[in-house]
PDB file of N, CA and C in Angstrom:
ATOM      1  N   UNK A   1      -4.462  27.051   7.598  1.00  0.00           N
ATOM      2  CA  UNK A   1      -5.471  26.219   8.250  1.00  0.00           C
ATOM      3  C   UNK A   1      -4.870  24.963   8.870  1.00  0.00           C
ATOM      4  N   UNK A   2      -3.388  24.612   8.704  1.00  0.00           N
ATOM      5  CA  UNK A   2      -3.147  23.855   9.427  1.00  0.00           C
ATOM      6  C   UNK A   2      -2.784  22.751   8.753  1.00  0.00           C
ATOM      7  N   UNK A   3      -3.639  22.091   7.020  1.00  0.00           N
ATOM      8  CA  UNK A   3      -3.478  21.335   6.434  1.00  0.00           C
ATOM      9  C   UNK A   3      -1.830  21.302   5.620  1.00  0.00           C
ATOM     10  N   UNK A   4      -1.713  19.788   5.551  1.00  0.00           N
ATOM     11  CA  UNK A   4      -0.479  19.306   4.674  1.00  0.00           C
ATOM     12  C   UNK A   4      -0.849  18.891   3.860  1.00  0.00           C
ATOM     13  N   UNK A   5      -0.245  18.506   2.418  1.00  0.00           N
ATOM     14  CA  UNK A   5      -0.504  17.790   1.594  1.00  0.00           C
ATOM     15  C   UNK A   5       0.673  17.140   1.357  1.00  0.00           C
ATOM     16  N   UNK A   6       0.060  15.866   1.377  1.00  0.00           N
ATOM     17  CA  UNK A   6       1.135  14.382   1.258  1.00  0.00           C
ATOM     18  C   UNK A   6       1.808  14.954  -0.462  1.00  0.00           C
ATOM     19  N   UNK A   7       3.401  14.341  -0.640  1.00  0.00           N
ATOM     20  CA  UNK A   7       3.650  14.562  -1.739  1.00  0.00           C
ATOM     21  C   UNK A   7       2.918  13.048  -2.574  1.00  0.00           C
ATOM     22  N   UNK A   8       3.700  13.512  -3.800  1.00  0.00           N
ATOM     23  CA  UNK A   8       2.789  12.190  -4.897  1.00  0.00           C
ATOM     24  C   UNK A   8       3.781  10.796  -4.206  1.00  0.00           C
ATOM     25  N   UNK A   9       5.185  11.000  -4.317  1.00  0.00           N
ATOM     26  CA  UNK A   9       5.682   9.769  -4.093  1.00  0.00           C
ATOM     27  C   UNK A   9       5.351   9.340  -2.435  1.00  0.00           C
ATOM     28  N   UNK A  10       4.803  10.373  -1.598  1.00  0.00           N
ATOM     29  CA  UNK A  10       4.447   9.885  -0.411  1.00  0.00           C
ATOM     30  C   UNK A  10       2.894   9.323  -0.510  1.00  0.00           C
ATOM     31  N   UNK A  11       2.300   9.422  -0.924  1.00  0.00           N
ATOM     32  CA  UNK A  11       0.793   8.923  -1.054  1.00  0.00           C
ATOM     33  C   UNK A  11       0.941   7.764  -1.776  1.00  0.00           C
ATOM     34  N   UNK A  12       1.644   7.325  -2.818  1.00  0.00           N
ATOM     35  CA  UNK A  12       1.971   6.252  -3.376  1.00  0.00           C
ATOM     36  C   UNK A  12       2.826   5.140  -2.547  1.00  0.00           C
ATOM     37  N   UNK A  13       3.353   5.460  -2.044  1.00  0.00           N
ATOM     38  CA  UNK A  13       4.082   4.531  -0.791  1.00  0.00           C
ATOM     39  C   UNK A  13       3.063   3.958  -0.086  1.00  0.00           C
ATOM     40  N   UNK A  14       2.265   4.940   0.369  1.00  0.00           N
ATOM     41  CA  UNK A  14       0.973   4.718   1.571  1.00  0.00           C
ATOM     42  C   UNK A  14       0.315   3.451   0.640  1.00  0.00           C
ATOM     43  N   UNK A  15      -0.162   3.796  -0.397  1.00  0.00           N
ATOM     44  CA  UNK A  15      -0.843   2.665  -1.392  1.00  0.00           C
ATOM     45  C   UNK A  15      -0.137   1.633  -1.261  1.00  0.00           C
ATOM     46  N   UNK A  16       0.737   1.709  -1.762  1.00  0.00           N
ATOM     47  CA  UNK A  16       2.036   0.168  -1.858  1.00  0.00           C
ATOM     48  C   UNK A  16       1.767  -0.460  -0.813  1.00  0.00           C
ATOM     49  N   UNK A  17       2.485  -0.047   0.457  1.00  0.00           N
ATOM     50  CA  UNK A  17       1.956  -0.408   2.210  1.00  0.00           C
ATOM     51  C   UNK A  17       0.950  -0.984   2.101  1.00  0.00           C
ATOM     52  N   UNK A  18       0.166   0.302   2.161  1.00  0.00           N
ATOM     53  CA  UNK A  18      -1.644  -0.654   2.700  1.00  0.00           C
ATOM     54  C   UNK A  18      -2.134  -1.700   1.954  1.00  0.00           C
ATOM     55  N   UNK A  19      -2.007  -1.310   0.495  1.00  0.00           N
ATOM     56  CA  UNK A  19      -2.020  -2.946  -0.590  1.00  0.00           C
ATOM     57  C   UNK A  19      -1.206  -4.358  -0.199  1.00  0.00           C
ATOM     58  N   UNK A  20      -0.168  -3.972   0.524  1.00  0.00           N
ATOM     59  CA  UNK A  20       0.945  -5.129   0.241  1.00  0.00           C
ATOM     60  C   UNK A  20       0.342  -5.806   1.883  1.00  0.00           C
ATOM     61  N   UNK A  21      -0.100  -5.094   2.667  1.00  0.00           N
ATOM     62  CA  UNK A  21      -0.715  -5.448   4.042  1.00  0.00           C
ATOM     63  C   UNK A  21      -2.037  -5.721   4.182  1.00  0.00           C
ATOM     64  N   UNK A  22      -2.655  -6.242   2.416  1.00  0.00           N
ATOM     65  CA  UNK A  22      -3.944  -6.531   2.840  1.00  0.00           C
ATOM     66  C   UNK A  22      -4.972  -5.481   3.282  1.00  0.00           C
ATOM     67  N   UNK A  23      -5.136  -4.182   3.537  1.00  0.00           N
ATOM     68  CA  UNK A  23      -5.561  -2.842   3.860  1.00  0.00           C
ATOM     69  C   UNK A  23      -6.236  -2.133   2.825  1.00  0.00           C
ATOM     70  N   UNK A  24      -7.478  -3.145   2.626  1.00  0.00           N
ATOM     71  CA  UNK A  24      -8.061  -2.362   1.050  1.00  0.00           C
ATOM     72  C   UNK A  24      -8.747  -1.638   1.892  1.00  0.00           C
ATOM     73  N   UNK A  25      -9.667  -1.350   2.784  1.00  0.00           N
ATOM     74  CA  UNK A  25     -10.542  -0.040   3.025  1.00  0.00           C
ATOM     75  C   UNK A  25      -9.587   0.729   3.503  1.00  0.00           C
ATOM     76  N   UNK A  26      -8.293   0.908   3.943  1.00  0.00           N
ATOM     77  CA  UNK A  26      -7.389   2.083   4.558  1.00  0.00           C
ATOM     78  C   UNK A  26      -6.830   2.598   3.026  1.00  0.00           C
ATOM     79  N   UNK A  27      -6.408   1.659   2.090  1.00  0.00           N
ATOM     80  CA  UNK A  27      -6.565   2.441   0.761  1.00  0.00           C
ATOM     81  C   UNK A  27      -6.797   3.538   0.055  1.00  0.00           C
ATOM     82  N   UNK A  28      -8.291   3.083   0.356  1.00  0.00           N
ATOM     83  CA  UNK A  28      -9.136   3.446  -0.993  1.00  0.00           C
ATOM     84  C   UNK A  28      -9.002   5.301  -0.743  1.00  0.00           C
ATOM     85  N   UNK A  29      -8.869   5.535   0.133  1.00  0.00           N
ATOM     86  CA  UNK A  29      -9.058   7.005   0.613  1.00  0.00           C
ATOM     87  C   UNK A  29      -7.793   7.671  -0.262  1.00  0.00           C
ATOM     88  N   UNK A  30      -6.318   6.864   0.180  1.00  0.00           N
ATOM     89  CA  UNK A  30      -5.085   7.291  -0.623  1.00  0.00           C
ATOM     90  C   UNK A  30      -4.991   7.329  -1.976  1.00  0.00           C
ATOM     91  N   UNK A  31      -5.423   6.429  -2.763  1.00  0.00           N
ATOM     92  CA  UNK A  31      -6.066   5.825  -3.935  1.00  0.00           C
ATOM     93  C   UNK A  31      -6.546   7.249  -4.196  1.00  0.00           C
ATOM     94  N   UNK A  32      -7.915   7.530  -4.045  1.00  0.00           N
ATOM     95  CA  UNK A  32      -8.800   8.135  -4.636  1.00  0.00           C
ATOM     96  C   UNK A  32      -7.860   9.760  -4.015  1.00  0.00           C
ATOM     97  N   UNK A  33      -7.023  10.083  -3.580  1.00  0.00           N
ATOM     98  CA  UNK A  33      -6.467  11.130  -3.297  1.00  0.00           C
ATOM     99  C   UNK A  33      -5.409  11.549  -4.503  1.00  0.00           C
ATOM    100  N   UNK A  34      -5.022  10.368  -4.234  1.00  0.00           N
ATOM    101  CA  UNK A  34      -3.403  10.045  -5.470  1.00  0.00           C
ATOM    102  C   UNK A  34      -4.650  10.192  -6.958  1.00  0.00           C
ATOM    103  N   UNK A  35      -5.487   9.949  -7.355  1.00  0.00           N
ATOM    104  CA  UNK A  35      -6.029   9.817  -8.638  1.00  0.00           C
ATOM    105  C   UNK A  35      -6.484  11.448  -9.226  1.00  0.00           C
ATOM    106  N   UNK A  36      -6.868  11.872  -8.126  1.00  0.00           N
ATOM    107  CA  UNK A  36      -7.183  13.310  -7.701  1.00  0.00           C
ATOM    108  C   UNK A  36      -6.722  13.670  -8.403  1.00  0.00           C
ATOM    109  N   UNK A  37      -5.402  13.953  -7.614  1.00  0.00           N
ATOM    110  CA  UNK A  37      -4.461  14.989  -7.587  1.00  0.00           C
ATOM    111  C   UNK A  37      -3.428  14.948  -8.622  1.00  0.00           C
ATOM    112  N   UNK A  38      -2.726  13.437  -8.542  1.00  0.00           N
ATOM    113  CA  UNK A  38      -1.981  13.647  -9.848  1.00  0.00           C
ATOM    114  C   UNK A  38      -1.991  13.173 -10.849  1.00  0.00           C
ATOM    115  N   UNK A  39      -1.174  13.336 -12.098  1.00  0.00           N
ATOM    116  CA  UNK A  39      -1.819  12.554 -13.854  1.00  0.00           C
ATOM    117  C   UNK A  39      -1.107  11.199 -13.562  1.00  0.00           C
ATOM    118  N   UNK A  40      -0.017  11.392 -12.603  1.00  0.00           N
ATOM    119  CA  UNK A  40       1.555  10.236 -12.685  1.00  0.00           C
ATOM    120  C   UNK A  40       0.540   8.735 -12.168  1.00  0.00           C
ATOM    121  N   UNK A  41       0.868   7.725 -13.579  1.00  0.00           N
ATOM    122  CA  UNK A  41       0.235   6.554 -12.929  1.00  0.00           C
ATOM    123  C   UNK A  41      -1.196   6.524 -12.349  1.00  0.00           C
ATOM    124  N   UNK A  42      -2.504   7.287 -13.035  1.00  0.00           N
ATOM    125  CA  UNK A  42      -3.791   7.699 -12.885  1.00  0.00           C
ATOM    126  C   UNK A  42      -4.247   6.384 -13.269  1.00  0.00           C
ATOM    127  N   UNK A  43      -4.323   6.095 -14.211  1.00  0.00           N
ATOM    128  CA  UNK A  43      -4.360   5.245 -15.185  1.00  0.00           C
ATOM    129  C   UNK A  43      -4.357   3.671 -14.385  1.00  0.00           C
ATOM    130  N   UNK A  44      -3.485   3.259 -14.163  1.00  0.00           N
ATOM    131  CA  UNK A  44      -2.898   2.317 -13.066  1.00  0.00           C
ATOM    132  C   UNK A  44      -3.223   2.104 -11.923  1.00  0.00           C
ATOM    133  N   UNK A  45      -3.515   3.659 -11.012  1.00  0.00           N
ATOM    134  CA  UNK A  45      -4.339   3.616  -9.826  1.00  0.00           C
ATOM    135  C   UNK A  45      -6.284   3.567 -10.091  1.00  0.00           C
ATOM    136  N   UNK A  46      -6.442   4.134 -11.180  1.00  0.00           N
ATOM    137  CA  UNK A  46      -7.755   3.892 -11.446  1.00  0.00           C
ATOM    138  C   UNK A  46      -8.367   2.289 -11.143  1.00  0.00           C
ATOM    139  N   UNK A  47      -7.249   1.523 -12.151  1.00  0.00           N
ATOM    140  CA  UNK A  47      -7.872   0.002 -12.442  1.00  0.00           C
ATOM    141  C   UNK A  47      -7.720  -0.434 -10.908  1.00  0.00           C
ATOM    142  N   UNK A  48      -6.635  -0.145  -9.830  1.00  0.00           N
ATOM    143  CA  UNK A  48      -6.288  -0.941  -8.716  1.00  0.00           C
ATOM    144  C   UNK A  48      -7.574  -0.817  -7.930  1.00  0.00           C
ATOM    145  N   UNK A  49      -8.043   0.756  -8.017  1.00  0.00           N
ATOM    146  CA  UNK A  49      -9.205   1.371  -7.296  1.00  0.00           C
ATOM    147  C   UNK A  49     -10.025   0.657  -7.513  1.00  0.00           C
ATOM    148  N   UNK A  50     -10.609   0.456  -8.453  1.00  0.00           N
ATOM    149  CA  UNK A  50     -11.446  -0.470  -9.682  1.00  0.00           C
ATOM    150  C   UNK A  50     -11.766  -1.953  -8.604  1.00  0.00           C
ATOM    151  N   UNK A  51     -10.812  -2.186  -8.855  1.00  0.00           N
ATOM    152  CA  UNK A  51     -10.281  -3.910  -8.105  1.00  0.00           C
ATOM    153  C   UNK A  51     -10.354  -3.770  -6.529  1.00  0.00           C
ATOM    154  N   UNK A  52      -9.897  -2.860  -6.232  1.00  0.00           N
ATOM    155  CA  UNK A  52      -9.819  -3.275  -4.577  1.00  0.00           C
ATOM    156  C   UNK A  52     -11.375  -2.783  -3.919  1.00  0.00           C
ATOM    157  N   UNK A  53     -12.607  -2.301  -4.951  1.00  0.00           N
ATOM    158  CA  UNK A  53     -13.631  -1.731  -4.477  1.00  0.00           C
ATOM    159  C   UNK A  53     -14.274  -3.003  -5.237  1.00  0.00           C
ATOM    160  N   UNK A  54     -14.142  -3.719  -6.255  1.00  0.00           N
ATOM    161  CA  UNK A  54     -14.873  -4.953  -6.517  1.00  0.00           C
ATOM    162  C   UNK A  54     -14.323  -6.132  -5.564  1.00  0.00           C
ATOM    163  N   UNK A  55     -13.340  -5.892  -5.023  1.00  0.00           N
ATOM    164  CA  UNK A  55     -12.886  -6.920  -3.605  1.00  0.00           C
ATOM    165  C   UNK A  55     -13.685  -6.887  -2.703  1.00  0.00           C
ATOM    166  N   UNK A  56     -13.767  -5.324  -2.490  1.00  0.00           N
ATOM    167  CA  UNK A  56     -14.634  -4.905  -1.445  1.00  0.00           C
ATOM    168  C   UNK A  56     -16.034  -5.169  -1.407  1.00  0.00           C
ATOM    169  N   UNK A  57     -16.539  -5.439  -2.360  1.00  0.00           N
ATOM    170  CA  UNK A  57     -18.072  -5.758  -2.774  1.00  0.00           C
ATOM    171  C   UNK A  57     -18.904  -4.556  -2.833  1.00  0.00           C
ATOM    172  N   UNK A  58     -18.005  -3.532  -3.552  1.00  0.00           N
ATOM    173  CA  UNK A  58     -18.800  -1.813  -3.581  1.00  0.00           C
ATOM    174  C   UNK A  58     -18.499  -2.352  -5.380  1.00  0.00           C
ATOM    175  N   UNK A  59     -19.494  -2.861  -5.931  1.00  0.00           N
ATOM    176  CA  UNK A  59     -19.393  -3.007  -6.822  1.00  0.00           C
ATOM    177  C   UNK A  59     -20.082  -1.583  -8.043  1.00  0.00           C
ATOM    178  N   UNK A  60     -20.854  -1.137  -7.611  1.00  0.00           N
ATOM    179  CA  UNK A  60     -21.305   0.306  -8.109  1.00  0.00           C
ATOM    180  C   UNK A  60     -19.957   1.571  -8.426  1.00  0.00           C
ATOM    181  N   UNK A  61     -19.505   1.438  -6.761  1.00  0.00           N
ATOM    182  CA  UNK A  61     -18.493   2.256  -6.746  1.00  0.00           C
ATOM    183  C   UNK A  61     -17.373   2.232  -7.957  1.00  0.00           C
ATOM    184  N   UNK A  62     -17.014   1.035  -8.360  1.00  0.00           N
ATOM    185  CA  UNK A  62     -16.445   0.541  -9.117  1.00  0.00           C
ATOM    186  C   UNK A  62     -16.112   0.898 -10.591  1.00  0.00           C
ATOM    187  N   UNK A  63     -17.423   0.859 -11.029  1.00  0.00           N
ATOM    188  CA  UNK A  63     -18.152   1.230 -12.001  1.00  0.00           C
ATOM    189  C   UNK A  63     -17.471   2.772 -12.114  1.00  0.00           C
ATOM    190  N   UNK A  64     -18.128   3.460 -11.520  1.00  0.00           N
ATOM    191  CA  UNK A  64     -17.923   4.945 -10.941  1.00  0.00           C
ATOM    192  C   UNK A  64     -16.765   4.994 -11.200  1.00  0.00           C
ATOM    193  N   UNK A  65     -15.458   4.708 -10.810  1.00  0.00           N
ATOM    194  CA  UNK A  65     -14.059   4.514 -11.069  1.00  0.00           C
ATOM    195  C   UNK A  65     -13.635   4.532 -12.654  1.00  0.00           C
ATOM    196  N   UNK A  66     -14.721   3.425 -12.697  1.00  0.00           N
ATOM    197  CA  UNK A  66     -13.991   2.806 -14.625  1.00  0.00           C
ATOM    198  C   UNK A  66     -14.440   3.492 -15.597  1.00  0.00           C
ATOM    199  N   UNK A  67     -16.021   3.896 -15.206  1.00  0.00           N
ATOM    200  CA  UNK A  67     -16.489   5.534 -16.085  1.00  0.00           C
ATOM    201  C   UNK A  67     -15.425   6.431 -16.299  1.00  0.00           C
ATOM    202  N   UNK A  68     -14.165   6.464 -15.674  1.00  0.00           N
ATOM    203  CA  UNK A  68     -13.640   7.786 -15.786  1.00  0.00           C
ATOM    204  C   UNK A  68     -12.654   7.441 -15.904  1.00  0.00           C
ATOM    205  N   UNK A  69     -11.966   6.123 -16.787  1.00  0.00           N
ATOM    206  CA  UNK A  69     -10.876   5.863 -17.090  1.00  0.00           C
ATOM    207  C   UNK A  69     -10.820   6.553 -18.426  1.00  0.00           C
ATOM    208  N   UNK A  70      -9.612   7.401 -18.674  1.00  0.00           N
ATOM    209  CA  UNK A  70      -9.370   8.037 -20.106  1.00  0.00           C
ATOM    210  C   UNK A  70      -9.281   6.785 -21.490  1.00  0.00           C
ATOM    211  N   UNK A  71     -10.635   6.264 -21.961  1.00  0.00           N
ATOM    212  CA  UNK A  71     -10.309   4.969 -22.652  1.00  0.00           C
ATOM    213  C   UNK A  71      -9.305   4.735 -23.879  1.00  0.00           C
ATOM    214  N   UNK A  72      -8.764   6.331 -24.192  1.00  0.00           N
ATOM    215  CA  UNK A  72      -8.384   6.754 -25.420  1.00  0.00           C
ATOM    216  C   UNK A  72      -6.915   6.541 -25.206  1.00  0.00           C
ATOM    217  N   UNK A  73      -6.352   6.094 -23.983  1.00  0.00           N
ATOM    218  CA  UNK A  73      -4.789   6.192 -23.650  1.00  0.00           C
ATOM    219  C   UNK A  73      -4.491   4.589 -23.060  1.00  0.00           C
ATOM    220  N   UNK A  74      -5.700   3.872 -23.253  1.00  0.00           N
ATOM    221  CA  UNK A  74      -5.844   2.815 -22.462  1.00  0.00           C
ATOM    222  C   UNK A  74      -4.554   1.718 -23.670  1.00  0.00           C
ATOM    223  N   UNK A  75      -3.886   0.907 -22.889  1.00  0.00           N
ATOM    224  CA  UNK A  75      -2.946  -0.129 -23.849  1.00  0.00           C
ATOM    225  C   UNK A  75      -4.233  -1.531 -23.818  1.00  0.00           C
ATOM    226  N   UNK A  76      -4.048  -2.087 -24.419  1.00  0.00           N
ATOM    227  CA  UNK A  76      -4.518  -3.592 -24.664  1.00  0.00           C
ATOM    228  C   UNK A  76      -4.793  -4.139 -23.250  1.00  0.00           C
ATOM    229  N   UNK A  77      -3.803  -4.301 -22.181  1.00  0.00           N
ATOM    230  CA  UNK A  77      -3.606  -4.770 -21.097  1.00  0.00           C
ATOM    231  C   UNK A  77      -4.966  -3.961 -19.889  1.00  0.00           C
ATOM    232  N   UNK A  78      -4.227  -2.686 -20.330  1.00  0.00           N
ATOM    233  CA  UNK A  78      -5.259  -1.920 -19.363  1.00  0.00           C
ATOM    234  C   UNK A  78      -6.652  -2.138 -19.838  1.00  0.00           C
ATOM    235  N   UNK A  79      -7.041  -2.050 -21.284  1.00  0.00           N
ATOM    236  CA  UNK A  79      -8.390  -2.320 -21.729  1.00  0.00           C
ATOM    237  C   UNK A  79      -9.059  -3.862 -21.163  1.00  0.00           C
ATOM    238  N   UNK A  80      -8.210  -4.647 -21.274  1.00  0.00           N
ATOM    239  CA  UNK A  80      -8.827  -6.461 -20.736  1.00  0.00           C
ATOM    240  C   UNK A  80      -8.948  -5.987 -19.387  1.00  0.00           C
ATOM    241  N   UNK A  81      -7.731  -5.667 -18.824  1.00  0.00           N
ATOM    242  CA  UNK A  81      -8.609  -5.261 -17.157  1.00  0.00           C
ATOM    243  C   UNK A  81      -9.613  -4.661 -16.676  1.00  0.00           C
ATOM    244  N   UNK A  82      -9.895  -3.299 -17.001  1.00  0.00           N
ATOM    245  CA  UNK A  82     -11.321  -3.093 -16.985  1.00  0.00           C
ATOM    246  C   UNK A  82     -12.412  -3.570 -17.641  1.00  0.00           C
ATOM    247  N   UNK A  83     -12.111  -4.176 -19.064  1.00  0.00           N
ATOM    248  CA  UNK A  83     -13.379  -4.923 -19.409  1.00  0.00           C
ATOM    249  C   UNK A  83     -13.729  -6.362 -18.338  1.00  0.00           C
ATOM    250  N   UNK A  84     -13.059  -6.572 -17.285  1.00  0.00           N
ATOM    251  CA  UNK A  84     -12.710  -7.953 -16.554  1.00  0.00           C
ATOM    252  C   UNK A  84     -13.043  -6.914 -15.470  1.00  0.00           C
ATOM    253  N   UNK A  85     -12.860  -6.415 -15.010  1.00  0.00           N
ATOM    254  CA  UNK A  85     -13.478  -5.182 -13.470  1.00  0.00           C
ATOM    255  C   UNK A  85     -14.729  -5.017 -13.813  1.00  0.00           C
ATOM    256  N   UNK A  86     -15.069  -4.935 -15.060  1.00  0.00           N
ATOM    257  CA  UNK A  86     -16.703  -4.329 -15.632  1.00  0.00           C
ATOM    258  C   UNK A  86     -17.722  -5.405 -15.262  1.00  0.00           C
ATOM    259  N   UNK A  87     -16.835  -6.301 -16.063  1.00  0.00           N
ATOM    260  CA  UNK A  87     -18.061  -8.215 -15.867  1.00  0.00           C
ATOM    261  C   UNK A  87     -18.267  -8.302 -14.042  1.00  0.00           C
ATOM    262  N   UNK A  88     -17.121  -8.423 -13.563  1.00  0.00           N
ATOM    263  CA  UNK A  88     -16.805  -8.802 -12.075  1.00  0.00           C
ATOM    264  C   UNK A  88     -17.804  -7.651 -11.374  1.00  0.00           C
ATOM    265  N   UNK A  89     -18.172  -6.483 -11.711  1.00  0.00           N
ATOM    266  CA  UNK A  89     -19.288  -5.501 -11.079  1.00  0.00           C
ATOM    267  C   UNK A  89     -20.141  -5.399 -11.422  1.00  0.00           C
ATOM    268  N   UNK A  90     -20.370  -6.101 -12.816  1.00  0.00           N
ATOM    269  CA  UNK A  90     -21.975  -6.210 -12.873  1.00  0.00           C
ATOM    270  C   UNK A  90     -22.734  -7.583 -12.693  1.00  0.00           C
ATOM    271  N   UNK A  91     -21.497  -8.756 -12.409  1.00  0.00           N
ATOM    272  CA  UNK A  91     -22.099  -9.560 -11.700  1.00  0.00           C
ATOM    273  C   UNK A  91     -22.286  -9.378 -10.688  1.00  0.00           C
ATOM    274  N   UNK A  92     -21.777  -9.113  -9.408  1.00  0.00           N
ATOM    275  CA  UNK A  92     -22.104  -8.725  -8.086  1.00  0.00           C
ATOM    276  C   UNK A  92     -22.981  -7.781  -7.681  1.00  0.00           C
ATOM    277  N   UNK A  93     -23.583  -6.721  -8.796  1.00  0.00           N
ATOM    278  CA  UNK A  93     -24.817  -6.146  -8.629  1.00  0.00           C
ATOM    279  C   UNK A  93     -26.086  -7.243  -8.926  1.00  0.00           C
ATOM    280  N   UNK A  94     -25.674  -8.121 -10.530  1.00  0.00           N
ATOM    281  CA  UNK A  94     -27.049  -8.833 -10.697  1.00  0.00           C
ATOM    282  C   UNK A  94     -27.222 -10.069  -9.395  1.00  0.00           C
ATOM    283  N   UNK A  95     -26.054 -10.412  -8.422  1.00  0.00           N
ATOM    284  CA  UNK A  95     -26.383 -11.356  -7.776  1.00  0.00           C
ATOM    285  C   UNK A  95     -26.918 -10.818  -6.671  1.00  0.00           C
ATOM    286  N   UNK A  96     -27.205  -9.472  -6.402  1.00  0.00           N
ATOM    287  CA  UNK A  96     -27.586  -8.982  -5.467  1.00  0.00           C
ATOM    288  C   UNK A  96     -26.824  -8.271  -4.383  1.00  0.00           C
ATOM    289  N   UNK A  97     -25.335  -8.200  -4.701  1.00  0.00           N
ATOM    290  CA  UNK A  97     -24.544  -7.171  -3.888  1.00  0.00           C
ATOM    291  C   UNK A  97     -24.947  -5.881  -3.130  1.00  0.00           C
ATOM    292  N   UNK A  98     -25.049  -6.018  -1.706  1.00  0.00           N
ATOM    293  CA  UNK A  98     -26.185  -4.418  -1.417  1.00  0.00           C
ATOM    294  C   UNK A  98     -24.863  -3.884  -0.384  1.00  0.00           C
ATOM    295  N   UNK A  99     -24.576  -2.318  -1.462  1.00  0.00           N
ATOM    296  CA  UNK A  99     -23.387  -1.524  -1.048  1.00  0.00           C
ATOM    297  C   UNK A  99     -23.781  -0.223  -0.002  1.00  0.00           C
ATOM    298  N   UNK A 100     -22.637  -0.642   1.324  1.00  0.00           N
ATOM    299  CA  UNK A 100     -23.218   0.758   2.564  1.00  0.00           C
ATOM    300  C   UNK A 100     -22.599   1.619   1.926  1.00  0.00           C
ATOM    301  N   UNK A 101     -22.938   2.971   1.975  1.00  0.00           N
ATOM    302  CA  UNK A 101     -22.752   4.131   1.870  1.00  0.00           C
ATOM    303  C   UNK A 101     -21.080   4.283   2.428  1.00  0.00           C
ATOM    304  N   UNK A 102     -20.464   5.190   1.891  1.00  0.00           N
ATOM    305  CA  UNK A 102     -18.984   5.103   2.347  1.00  0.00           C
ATOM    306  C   UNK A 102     -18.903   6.122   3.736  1.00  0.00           C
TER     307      UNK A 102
END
């Protein structure tokens, strides 16, 4: 059909790039591809996803993300960050954050 599939260390580059250039909506697509697809650093791309969609003010979306962090593999570090992604998205829903459709 014509399709490629980016390898893992090539989709992760793309992330690095578009993060390091300020490029959170060109991201989120690589992000949520890379989380997909592979286990390598899931974990890590989850919380960034997490963060660069509470940047974004898709604070729901967010949520959605952190629901599906494996909490059982989570270190100390990773646990304060999403409990700190969690507060940061459910304030921006109670202040009235209204998220477009992607």
């Amino acid at each position: 059909d014509g399709t490629c599939e980016l390898s893992e260390s090539t989709v992760f580059l793309l992330i690095r790039g578009l993060l390091g250039q300020n490029q959170y909506t060109a991201a989120v697509p690589f992000l949520r591809e890379h989380i997909e697809r592979f286990s390598h650093r899931r974990t890590a791309l989850q919380l960034n996803l997490a963060k660069v969609l509470v940047h974004l003010e898709r604070p729901r979306k967010a949520l959605e993300v952190l629901k599906q962090l494996d909490t059982a593999t989570l270190d100390d570090d990773a646990r304060k960050s999403a409990e700190k992604l969690i507060g940061y998205a459910k304030l921006q829903i109670e202040q009235g954050t209204i998220e477009l459709s992607e």
